[in-house]
C-alpha atoms as a PDB file:
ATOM      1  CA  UNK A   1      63.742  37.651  -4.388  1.00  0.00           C
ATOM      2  CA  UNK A   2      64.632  38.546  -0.756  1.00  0.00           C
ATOM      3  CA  UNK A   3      63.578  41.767   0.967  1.00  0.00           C
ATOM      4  CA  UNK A   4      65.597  42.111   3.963  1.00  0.00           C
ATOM      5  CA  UNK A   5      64.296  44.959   6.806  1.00  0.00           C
ATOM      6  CA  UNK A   6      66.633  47.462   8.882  1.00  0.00           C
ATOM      7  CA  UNK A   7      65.334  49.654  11.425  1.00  0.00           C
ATOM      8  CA  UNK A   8      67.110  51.727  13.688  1.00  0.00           C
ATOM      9  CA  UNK A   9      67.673  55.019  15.264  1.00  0.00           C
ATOM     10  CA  UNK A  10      70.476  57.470  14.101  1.00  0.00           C
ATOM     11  CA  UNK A  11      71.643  60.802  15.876  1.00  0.00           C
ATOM     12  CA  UNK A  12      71.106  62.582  12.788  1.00  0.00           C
ATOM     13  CA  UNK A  13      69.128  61.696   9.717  1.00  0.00           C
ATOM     14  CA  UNK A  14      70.465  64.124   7.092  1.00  0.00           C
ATOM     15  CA  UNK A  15      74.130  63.038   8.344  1.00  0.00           C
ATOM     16  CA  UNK A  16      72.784  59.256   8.419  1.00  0.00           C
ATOM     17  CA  UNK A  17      71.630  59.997   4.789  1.00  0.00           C
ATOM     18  CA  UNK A  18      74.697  61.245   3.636  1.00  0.00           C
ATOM     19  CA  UNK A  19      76.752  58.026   4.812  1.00  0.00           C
ATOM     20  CA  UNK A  20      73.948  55.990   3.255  1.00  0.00           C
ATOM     21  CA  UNK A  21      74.148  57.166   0.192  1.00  0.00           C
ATOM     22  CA  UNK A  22      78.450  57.431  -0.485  1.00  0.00           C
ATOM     23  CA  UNK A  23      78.113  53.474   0.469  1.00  0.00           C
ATOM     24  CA  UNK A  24      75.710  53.116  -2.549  1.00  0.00           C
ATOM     25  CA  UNK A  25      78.410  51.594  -5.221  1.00  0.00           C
ATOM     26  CA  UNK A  26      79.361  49.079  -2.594  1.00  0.00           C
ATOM     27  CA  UNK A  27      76.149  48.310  -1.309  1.00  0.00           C
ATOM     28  CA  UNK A  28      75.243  46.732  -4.991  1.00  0.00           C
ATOM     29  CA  UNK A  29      78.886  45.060  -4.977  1.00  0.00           C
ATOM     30  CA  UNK A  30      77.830  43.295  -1.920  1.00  0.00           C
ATOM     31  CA  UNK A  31      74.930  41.917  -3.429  1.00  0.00           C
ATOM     32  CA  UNK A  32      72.027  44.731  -2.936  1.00  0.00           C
ATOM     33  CA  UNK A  33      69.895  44.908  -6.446  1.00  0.00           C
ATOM     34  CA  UNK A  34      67.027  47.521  -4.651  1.00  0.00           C
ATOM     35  CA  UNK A  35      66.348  49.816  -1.786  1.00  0.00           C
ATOM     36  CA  UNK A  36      64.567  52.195  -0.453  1.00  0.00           C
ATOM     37  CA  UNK A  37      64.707  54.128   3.231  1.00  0.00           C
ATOM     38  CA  UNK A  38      62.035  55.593   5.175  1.00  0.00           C
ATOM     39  CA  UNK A  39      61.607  58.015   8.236  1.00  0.00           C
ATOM     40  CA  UNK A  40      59.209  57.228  10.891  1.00  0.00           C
ATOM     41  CA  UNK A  41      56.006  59.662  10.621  1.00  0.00           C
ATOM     42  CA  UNK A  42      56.736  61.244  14.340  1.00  0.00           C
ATOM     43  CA  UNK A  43      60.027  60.470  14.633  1.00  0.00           C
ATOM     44  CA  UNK A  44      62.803  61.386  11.402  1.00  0.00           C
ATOM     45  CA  UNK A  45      65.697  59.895  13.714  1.00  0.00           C
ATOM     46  CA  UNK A  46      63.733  56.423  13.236  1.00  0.00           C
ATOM     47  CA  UNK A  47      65.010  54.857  10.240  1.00  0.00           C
ATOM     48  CA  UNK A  48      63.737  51.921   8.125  1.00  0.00           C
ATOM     49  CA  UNK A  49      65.129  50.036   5.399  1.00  0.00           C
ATOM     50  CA  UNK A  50      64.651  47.842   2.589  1.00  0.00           C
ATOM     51  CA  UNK A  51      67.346  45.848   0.286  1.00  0.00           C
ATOM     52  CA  UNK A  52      66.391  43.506  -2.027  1.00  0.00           C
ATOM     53  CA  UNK A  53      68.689  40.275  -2.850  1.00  0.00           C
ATOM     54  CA  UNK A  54      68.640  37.473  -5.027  1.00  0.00           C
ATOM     55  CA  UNK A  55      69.232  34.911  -2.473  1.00  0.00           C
ATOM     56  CA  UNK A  56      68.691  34.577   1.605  1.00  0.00           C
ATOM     57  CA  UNK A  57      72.439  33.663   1.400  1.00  0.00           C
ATOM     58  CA  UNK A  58      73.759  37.066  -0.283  1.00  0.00           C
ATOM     59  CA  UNK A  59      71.338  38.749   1.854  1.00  0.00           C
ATOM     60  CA  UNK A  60      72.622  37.209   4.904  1.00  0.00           C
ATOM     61  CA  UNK A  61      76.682  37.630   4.025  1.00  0.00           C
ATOM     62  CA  UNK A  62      75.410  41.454   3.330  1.00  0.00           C
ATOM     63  CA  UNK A  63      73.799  41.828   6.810  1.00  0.00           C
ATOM     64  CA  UNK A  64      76.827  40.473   8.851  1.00  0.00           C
ATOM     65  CA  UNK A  65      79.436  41.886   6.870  1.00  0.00           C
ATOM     66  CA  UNK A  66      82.008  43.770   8.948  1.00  0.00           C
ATOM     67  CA  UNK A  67      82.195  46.794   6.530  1.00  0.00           C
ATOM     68  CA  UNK A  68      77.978  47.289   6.784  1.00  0.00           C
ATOM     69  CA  UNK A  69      79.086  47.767  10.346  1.00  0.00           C
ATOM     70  CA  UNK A  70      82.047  50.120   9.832  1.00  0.00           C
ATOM     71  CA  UNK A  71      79.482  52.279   7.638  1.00  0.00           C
ATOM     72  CA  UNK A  72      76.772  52.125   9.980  1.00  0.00           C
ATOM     73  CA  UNK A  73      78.943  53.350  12.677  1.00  0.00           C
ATOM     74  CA  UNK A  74      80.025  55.859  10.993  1.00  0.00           C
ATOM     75  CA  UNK A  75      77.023  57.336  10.089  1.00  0.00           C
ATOM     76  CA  UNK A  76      75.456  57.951  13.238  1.00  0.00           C
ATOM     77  CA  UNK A  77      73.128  54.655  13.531  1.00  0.00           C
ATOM     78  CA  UNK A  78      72.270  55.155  17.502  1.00  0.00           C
ATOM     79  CA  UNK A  79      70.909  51.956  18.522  1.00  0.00           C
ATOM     80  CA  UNK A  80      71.038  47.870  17.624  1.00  0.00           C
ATOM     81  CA  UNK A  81      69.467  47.282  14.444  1.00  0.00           C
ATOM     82  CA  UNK A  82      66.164  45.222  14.500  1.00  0.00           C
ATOM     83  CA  UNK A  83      66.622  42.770  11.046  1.00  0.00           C
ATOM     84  CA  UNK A  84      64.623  40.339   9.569  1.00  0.00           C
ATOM     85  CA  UNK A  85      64.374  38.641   6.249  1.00  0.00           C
ATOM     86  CA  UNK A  86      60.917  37.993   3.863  1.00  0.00           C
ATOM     87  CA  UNK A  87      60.415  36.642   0.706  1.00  0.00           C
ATOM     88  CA  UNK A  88      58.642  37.901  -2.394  1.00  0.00           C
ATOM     89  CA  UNK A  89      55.428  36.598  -2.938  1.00  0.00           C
END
């Protein structure tokens, strides 16, 4: 199993949110099998991520797809997401 990280800033979280969740059904069609999102503790504009995978490869096609973009765009994401992969131990 890979767990791959997202963190970023968005303008808004409740209008982040929203976008988030209406890309759910094509999230899992691009490969995503579990998430979860998180707020930072002082700062609800500073947004973390999870998404598991079953592969590095799925995980990495997911991560540089050009719709993930389009959707994060759209939602408000306000600064270049920091990414990074793990495994399941």
């Amino acid at each position: 199993m890979i767990r791959m990280f997202v963190r970023h800033a968005v303008t808004n979280f409740d209008e982040w949110k929203q976008g988030y969740d209406a890309f759910d059904d094509e999230r899992k069609g691009l490969g995503v099998v579990g998430d979860a999102v998180f707020q930072g503790a002082n700062d609800p504009n500073d947004v973390t991520v999870w998404h598991d995978f079953e592969s590095i490869e799925s995980a990495k096609a997911f991560s540089e797809s050009a719709r993930l973009r389009e959707v994060m765009s759209k939602a408000g994401v306000a600064s270049q997401p920091e990414i990074w992969f793990t495994n399941q131990s």
